[in-house]
C-alpha atoms as a PDB file:
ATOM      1  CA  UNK A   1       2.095 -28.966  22.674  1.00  0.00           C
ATOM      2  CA  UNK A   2      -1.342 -27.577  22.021  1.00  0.00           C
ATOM      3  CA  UNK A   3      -2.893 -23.992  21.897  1.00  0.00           C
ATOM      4  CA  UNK A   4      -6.082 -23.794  22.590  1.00  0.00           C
ATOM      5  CA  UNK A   5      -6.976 -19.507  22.065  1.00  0.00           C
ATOM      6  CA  UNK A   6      -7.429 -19.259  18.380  1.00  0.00           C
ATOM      7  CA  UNK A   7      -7.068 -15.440  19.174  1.00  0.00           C
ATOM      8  CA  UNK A   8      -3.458 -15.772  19.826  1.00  0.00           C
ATOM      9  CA  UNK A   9      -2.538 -16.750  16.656  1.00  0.00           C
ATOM     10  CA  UNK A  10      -2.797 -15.944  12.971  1.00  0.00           C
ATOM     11  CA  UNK A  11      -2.742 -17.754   9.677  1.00  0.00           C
ATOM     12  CA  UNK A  12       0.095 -17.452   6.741  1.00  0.00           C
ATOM     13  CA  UNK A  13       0.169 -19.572   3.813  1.00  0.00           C
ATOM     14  CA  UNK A  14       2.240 -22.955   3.810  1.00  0.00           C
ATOM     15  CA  UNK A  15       4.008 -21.623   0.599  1.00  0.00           C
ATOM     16  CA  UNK A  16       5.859 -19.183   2.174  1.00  0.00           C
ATOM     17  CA  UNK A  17       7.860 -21.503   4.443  1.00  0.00           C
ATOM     18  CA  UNK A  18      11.428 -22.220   2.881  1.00  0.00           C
ATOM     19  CA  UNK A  19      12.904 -25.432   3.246  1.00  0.00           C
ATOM     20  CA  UNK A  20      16.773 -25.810   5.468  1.00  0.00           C
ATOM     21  CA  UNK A  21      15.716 -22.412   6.967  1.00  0.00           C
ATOM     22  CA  UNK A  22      15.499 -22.042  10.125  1.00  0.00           C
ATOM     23  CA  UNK A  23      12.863 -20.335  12.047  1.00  0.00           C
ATOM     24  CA  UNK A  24      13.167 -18.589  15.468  1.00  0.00           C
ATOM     25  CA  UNK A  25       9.653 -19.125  16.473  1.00  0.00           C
ATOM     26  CA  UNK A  26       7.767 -21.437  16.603  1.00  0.00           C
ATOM     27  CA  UNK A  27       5.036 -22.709  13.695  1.00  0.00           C
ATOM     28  CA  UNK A  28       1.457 -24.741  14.345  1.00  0.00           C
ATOM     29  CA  UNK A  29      -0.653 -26.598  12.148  1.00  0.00           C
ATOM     30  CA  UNK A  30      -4.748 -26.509  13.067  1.00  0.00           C
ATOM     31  CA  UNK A  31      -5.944 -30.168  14.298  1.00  0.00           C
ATOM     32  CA  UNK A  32      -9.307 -28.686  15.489  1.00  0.00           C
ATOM     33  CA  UNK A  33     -11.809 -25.451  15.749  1.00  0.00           C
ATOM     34  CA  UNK A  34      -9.268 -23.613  18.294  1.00  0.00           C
ATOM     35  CA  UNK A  35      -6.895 -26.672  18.772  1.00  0.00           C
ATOM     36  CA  UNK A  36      -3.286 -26.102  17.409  1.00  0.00           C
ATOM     37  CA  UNK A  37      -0.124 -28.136  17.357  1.00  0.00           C
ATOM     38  CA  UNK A  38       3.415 -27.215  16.879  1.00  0.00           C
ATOM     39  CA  UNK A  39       4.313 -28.118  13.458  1.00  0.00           C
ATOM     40  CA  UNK A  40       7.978 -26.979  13.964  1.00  0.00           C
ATOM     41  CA  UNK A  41       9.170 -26.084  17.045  1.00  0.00           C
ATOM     42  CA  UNK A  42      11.316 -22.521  17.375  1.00  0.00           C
ATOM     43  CA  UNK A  43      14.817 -22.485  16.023  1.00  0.00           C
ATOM     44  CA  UNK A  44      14.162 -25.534  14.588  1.00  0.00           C
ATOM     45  CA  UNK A  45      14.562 -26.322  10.616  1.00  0.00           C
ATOM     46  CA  UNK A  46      11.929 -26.463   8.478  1.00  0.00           C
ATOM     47  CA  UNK A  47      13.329 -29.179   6.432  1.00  0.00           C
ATOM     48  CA  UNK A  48      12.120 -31.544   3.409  1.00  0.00           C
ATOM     49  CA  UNK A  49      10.696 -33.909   5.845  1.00  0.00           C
ATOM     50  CA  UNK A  50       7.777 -31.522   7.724  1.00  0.00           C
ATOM     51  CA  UNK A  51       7.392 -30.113   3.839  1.00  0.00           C
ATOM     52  CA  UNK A  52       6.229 -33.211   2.690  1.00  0.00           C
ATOM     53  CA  UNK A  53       4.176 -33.728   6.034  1.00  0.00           C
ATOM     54  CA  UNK A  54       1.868 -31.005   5.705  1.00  0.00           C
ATOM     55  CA  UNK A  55       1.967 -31.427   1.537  1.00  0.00           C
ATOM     56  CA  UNK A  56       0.444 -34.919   2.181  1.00  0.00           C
ATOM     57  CA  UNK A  57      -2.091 -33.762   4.856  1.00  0.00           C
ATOM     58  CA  UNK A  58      -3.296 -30.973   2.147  1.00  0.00           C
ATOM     59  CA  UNK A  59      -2.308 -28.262   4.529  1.00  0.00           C
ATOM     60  CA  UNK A  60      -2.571 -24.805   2.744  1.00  0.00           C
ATOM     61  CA  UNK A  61      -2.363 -22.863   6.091  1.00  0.00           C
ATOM     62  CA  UNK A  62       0.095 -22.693   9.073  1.00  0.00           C
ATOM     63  CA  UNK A  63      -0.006 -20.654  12.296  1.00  0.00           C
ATOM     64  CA  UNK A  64       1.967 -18.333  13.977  1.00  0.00           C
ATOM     65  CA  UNK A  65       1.996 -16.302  17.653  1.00  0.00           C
ATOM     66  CA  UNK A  66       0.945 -13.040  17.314  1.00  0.00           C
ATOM     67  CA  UNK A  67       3.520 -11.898  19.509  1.00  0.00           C
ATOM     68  CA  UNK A  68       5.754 -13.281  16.949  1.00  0.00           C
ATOM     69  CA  UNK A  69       4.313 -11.410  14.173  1.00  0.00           C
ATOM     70  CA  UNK A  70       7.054  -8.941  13.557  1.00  0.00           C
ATOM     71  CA  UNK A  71       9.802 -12.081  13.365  1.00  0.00           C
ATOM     72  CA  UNK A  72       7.422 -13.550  10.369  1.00  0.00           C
ATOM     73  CA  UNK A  73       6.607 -10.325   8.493  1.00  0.00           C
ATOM     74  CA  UNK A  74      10.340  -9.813   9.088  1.00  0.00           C
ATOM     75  CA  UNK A  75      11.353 -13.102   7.551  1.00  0.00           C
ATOM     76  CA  UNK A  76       8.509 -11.993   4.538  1.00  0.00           C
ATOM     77  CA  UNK A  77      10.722  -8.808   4.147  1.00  0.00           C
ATOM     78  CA  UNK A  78      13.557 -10.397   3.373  1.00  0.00           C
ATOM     79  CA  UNK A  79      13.096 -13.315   1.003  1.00  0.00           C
ATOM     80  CA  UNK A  80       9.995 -11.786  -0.580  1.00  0.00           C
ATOM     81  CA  UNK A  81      12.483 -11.066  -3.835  1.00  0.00           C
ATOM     82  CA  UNK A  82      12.574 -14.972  -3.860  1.00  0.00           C
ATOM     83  CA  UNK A  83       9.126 -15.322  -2.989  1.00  0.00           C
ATOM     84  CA  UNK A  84       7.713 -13.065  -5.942  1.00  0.00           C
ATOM     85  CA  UNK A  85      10.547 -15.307  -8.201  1.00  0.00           C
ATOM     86  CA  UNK A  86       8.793 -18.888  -7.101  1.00  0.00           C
ATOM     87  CA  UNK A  87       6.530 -19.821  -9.517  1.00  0.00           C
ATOM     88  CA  UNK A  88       5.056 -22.458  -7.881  1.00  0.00           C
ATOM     89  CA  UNK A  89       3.202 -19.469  -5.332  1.00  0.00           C
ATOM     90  CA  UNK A  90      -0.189 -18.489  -6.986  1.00  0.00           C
ATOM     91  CA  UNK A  91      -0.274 -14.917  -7.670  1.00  0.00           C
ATOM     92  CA  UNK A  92      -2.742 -13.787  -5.258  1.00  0.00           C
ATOM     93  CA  UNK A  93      -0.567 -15.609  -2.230  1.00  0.00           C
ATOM     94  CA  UNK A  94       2.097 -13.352  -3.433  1.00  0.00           C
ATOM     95  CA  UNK A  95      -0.052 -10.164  -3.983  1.00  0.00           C
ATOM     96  CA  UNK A  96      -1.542 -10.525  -0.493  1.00  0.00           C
ATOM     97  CA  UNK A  97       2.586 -10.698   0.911  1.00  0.00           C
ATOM     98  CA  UNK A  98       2.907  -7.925  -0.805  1.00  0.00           C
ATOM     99  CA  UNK A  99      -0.111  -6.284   0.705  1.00  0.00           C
ATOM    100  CA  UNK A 100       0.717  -7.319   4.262  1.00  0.00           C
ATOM    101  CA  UNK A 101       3.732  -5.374   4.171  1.00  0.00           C
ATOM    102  CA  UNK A 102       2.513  -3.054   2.906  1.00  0.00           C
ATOM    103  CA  UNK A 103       0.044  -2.367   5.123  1.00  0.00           C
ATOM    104  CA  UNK A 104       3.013  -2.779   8.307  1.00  0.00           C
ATOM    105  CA  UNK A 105       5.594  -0.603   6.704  1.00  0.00           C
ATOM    106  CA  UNK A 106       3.229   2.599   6.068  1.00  0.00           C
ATOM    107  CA  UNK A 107       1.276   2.027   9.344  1.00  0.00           C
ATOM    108  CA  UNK A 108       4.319   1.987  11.123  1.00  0.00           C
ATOM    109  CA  UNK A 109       5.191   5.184   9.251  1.00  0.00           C
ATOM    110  CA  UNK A 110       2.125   7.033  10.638  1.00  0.00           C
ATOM    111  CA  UNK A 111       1.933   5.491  14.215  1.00  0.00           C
ATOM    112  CA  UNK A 112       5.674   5.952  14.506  1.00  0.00           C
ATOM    113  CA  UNK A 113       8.459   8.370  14.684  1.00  0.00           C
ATOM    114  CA  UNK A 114       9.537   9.001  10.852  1.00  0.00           C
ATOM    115  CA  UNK A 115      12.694   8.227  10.233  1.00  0.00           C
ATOM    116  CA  UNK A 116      15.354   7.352   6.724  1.00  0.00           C
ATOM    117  CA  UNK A 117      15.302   3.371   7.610  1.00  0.00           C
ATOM    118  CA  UNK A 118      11.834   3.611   7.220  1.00  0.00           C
ATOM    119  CA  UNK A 119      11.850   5.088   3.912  1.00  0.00           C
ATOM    120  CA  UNK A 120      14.107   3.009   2.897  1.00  0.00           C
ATOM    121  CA  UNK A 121      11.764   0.740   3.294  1.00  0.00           C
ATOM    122  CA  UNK A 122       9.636   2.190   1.306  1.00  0.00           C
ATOM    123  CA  UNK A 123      11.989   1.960  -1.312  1.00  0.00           C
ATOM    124  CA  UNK A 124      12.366  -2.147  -1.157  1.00  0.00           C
ATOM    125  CA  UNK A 125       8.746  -2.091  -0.486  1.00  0.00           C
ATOM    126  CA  UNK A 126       8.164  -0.166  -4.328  1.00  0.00           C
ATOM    127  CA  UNK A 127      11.042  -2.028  -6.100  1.00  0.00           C
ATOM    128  CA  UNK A 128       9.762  -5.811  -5.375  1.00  0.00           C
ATOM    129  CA  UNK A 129       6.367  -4.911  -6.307  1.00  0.00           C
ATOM    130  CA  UNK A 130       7.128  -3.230  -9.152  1.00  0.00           C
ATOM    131  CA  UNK A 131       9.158  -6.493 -10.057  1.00  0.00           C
ATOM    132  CA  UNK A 132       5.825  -8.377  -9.402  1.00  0.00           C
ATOM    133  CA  UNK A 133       3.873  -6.380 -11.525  1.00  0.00           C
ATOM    134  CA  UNK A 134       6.174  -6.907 -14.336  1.00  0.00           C
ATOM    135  CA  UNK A 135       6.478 -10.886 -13.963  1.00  0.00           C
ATOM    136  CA  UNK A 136       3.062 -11.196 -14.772  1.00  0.00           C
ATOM    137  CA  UNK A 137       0.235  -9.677 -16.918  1.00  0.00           C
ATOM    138  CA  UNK A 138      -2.220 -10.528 -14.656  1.00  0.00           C
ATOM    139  CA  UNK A 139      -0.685  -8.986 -11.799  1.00  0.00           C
ATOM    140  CA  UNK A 140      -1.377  -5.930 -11.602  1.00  0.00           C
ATOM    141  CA  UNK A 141      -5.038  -6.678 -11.844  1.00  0.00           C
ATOM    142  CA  UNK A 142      -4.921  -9.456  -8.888  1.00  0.00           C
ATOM    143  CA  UNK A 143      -2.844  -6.309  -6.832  1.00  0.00           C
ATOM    144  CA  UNK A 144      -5.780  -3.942  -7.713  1.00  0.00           C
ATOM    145  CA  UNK A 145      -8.339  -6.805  -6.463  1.00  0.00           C
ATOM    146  CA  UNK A 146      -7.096  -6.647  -2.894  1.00  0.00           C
ATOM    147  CA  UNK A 147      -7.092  -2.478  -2.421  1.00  0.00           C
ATOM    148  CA  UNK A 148      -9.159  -1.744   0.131  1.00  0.00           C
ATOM    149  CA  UNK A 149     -13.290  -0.821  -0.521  1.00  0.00           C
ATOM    150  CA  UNK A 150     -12.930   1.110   3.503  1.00  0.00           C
ATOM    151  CA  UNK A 151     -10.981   4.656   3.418  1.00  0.00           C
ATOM    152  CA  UNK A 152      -8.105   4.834   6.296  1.00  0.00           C
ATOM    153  CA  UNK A 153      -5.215   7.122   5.747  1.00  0.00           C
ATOM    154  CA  UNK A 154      -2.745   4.623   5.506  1.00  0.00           C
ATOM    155  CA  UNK A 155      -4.715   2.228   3.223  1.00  0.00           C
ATOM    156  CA  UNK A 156      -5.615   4.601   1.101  1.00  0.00           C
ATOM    157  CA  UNK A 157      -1.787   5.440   0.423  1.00  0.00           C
ATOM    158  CA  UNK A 158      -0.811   1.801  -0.484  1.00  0.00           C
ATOM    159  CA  UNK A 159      -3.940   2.150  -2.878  1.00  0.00           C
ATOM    160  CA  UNK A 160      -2.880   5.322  -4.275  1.00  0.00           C
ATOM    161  CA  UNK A 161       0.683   4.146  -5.017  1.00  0.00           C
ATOM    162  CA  UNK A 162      -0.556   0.789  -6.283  1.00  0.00           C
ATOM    163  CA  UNK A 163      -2.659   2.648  -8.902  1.00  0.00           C
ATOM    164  CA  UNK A 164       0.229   4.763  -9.502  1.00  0.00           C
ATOM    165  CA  UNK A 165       2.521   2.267 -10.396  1.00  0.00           C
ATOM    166  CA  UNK A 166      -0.045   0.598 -12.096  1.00  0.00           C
ATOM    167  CA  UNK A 167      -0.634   3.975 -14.376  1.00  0.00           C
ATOM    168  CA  UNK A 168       2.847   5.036 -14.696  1.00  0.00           C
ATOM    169  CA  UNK A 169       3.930   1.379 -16.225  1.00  0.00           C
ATOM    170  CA  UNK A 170       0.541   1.522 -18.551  1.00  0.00           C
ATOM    171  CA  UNK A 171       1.996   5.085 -19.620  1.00  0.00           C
ATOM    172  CA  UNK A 172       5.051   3.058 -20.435  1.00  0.00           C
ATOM    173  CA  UNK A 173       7.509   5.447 -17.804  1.00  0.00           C
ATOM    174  CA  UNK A 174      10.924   3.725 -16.677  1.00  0.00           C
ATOM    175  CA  UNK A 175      11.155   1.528 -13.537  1.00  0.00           C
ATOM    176  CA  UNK A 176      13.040   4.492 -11.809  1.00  0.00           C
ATOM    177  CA  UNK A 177       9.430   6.693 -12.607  1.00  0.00           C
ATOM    178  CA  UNK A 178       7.364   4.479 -12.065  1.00  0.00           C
ATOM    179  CA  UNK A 179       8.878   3.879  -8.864  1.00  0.00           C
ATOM    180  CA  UNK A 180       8.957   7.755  -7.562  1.00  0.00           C
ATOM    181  CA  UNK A 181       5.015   7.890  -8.873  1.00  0.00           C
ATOM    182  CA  UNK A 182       5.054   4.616  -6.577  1.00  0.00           C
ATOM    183  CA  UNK A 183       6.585   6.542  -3.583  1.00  0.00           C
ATOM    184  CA  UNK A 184       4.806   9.668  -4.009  1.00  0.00           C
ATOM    185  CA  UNK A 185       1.247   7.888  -3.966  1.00  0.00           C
ATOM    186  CA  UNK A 186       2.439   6.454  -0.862  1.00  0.00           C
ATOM    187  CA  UNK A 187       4.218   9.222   1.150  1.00  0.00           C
ATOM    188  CA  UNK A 188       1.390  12.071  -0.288  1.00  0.00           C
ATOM    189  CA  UNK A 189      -0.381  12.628   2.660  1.00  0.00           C
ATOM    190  CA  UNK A 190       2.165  11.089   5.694  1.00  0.00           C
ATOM    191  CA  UNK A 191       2.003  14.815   6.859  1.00  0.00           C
ATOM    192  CA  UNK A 192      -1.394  14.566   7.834  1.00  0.00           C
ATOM    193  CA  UNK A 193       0.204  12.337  11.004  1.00  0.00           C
ATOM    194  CA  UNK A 194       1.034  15.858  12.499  1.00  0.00           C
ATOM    195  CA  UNK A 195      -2.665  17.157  12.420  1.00  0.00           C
ATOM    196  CA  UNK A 196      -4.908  16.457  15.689  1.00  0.00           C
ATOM    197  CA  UNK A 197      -6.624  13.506  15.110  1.00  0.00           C
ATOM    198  CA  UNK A 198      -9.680  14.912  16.076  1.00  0.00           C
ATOM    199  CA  UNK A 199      -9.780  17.066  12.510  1.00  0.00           C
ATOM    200  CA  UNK A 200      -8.545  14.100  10.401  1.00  0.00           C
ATOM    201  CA  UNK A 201     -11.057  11.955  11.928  1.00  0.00           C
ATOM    202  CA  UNK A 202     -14.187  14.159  12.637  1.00  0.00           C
ATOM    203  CA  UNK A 203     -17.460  12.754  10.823  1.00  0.00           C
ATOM    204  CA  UNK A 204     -18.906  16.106  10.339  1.00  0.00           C
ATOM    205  CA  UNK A 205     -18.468  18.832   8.292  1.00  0.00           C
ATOM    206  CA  UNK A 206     -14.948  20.864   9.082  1.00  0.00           C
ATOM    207  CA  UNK A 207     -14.738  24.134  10.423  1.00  0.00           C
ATOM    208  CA  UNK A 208     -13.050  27.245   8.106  1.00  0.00           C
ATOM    209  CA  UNK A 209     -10.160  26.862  10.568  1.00  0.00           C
ATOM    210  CA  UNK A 210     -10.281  23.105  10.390  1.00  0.00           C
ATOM    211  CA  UNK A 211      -9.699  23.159   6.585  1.00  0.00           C
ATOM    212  CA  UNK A 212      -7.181  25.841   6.311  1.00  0.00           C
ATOM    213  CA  UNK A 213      -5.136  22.915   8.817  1.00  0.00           C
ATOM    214  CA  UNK A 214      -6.115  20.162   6.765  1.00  0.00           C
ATOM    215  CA  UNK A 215      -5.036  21.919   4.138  1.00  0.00           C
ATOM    216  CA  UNK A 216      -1.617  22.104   5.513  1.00  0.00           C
ATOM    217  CA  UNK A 217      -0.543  18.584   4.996  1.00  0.00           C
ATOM    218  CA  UNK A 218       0.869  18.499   1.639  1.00  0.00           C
ATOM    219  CA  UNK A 219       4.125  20.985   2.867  1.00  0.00           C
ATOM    220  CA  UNK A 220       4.081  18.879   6.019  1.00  0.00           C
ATOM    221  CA  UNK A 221       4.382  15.983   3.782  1.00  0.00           C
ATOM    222  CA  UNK A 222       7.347  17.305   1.855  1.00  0.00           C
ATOM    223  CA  UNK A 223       9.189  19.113   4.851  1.00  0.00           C
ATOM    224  CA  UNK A 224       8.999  16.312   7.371  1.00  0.00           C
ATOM    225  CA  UNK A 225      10.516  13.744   4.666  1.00  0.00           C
ATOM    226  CA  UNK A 226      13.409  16.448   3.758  1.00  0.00           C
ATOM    227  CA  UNK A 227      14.022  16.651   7.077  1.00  0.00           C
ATOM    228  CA  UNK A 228      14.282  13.213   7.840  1.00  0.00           C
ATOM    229  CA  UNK A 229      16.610  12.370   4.516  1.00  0.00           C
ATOM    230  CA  UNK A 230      14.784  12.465   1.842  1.00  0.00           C
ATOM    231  CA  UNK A 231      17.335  12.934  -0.916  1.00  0.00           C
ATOM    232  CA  UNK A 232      14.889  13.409  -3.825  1.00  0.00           C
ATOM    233  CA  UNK A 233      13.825  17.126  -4.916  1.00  0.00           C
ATOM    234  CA  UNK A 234      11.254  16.134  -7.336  1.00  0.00           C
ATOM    235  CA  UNK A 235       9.645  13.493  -4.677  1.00  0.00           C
ATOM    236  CA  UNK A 236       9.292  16.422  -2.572  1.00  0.00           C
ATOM    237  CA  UNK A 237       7.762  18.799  -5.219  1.00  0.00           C
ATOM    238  CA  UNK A 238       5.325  16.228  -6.292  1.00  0.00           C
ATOM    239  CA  UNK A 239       4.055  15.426  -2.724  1.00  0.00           C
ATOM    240  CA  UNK A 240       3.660  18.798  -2.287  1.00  0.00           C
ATOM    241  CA  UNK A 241       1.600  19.454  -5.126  1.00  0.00           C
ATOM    242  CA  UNK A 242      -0.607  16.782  -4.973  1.00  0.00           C
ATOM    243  CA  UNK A 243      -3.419  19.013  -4.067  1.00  0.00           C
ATOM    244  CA  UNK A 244      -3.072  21.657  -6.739  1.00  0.00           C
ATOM    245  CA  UNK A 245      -5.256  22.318  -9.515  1.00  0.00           C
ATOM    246  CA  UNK A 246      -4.875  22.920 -12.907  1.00  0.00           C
ATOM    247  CA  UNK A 247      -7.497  25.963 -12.650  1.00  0.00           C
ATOM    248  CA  UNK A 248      -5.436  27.417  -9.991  1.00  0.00           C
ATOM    249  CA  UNK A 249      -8.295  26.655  -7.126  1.00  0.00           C
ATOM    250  CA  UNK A 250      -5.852  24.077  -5.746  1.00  0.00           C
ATOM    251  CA  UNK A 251      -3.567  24.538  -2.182  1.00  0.00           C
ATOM    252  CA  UNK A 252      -1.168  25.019  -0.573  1.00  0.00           C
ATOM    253  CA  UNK A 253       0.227  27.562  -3.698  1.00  0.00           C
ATOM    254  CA  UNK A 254      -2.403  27.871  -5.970  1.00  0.00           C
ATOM    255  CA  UNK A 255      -0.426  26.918  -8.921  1.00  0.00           C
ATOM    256  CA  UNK A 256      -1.811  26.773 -12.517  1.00  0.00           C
ATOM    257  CA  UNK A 257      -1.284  23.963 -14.971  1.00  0.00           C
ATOM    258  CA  UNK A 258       1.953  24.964 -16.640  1.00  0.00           C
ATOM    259  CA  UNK A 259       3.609  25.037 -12.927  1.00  0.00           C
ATOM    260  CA  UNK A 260       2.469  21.646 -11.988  1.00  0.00           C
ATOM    261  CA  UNK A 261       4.764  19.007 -12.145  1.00  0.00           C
ATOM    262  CA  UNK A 262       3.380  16.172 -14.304  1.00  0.00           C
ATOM    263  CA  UNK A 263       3.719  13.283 -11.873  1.00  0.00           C
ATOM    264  CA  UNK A 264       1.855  15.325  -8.985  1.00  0.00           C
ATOM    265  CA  UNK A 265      -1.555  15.455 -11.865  1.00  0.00           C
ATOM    266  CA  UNK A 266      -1.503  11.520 -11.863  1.00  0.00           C
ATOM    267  CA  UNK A 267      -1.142  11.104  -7.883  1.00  0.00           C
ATOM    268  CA  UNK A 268      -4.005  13.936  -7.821  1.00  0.00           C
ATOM    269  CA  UNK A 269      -6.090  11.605 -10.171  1.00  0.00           C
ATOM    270  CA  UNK A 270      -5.388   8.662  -8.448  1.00  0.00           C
ATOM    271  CA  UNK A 271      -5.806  10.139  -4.788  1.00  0.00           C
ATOM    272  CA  UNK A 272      -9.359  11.433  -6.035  1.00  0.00           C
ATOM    273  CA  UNK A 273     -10.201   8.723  -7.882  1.00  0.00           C
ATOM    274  CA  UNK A 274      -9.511   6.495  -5.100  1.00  0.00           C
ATOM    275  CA  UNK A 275     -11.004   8.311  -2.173  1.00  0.00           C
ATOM    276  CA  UNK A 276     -14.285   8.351  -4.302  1.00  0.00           C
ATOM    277  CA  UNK A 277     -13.924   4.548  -4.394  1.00  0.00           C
ATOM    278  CA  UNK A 278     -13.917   3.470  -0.900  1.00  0.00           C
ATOM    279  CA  UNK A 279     -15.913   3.856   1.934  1.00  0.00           C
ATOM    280  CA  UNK A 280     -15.656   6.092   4.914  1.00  0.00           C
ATOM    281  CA  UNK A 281     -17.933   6.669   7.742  1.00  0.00           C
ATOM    282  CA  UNK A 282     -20.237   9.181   6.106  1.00  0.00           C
ATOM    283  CA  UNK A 283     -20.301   8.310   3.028  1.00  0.00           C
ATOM    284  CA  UNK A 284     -21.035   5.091   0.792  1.00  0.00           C
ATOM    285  CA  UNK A 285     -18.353   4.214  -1.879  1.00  0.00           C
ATOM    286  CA  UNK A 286     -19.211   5.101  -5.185  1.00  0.00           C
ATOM    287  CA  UNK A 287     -18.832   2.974  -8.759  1.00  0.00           C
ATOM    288  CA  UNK A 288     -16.036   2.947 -11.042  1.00  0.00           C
ATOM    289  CA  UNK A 289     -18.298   4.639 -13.270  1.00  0.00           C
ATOM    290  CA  UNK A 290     -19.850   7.354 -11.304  1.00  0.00           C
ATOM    291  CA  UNK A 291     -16.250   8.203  -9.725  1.00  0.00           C
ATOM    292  CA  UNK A 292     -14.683   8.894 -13.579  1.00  0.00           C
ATOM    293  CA  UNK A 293     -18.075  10.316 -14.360  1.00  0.00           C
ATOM    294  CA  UNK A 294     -18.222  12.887 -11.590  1.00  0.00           C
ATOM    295  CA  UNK A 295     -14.317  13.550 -12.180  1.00  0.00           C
ATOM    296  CA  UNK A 296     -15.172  14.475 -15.492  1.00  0.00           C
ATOM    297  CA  UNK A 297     -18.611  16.637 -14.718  1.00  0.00           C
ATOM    298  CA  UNK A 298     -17.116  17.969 -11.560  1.00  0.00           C
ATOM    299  CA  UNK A 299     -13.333  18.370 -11.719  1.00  0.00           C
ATOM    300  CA  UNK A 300     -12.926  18.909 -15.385  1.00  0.00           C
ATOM    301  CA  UNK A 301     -11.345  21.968 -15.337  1.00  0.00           C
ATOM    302  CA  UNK A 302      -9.177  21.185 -11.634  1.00  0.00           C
ATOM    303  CA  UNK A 303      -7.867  18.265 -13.249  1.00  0.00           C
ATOM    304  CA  UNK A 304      -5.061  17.003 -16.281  1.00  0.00           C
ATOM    305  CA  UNK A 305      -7.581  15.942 -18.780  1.00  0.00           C
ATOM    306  CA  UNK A 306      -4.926  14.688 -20.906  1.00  0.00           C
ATOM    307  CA  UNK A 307      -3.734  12.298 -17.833  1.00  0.00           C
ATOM    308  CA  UNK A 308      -7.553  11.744 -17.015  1.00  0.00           C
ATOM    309  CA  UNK A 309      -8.195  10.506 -20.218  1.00  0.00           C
ATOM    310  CA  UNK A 310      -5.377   8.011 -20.198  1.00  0.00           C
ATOM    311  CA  UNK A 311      -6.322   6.835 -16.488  1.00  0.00           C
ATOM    312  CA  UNK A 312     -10.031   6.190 -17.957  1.00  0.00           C
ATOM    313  CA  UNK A 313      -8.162   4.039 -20.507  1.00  0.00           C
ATOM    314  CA  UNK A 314      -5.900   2.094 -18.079  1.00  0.00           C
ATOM    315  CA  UNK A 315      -8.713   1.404 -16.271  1.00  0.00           C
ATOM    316  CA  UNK A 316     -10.828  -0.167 -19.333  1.00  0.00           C
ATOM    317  CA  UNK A 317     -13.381   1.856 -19.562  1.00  0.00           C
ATOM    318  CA  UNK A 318     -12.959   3.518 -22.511  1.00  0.00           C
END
């Protein structure tokens, strides 16, 4: 059997594919430009013979139907705890897994209806990368390599979490904080899902009105995941303070320092530093440099300097 639209299909490493299981769709190997044979046909067993097939023909790619996308990233979900165990995957196969679902779970939390399955999720999501990050020295760096250089919300919330985590272990916090920091970098601004797209989209600058509903998202944030079952208090307190300042300039309360929880100053940091960092549609991305630089000269007295200093640090550049 051959396919012949390369559109239809999409590309996963061969490491990934586990010998005796067996998969309920089917797999293709490329012979040709946009020519692609089955490799395995569906609920068939991937066993040691078609591993040492495609090992001999040097194939580091299979293929899969896009309408069987969700059955693969699936399958990902659950053996990824094996997959980030398996040292014979290269760490950037395994930091791009991670990535993928990543970028599938907290999509689906901002196209979708919100809901407790999803954030558990979440949770599995935070607790195998975490376990990545501490397999490996390197890993956190080859994780940081693949964030995204283009600002979209729900990008920039696997970024912000990544760096979190990233931060919170360099800090030397427990798992269990490093995971909520991890959570909280990724749930901060799911609230901004129930502002008119038109607002959170618009190129221009925003209105008075337009900010003041912007500037809502951080207590839709925390009352939309309470709602749905979020059991954790502080979670919700740091998600909603993600916006505050240490000056007292900040929304939705206008706290001051001493009434900011800790954990909500390092998301701030790492929401800022990484919005300066990417690219949107009016605005180039800047530089490392110029993004610490103008958090320094700019947001000195809005942000933790003691945190700020330590993020400059975890970053290298001091």
């Amino acid at each position: 059997m051959e396919k012949s639209n390369k559109a239809s299909v999409f590309s996963v490493p061969r490491a990934v594919l586990n010998i005796n299981k067996k998969y309920d769709y089917p797999i293709y190997r490329k012979v040709d430009e946009k020519i692609f044979r089955i490799l395995l046909d569906k609920n068939n067993v991937y066993d040691e013979r078609k591993d040492l097939f495609i090992r001999d023909e040097n194939i580091e790619q299979v293929f899969i139907d896009v309408k069987d996308k969700v059955k693969y990233q699936d399958d990902i979900q659950e053996h990824i705890s094996s997959i980030i165990e398996d040292e014979s995957i290269p760490l950037n196969i395994k930091a791009s897994l991670i990535n993928d679902i990543a970028k599938e779970t907290v999509n689906d939390l901002f196209e979708n209806e919100l809901d407790f399955k999803k954030l558990q999720k979440v949770d599995n999501l935070l607790s195998n990368s975490i376990d990545f990050i501490l397999r490996d020295d390197t890993a956190l760096d080859t994780m940081l390599k693949i964030t995204s250089y283009d600002y979209y919300t729900y990008t920039h919330c696997i970024d912000v979490s990544t760096y979190c985590m990233g931060f919170g272990l360099y800090l030397g916090l427990n798992k269990d904080d490093v995971k909520l920091l991890g959570k909280a970098g990724m749930l901060h601004d799911i609230g901004k899902k129930y502002i008119d797209r038109s607002i959170i989209c618009k190129k221009g600058r925003l209105t008075q009105e337009e900010i003041a509903i912007v500037q809502r998202h951080p207590v839709y944030s925390a009352q939309m995941l309470q709602i749905k079952g979020e059991p954790d208090i502080r979670l919700l307190r740091i998600v909603e303070q993600h916006h505050e300042k240490c000056d007292g300039s900040g929304y939705p309360k206008g706290l001051q320092e001493h009434e900011i929880d800790d954990f909500a100053k390092i998301v701030s940091i790492c929401d800022i530093f990484n919005a300066l960092t990417t690219r949107r549609t009016y605005k180039d991305r800047m530089s490392t440099y110029d993004a610490i630089m103008l958090m320094y000269e700019k947001m000195g007295n809005e942000l933790c300097l003691f945190y700020l200093e330590k993020f400059v640090k975890f970053l290298k550049l001091a």
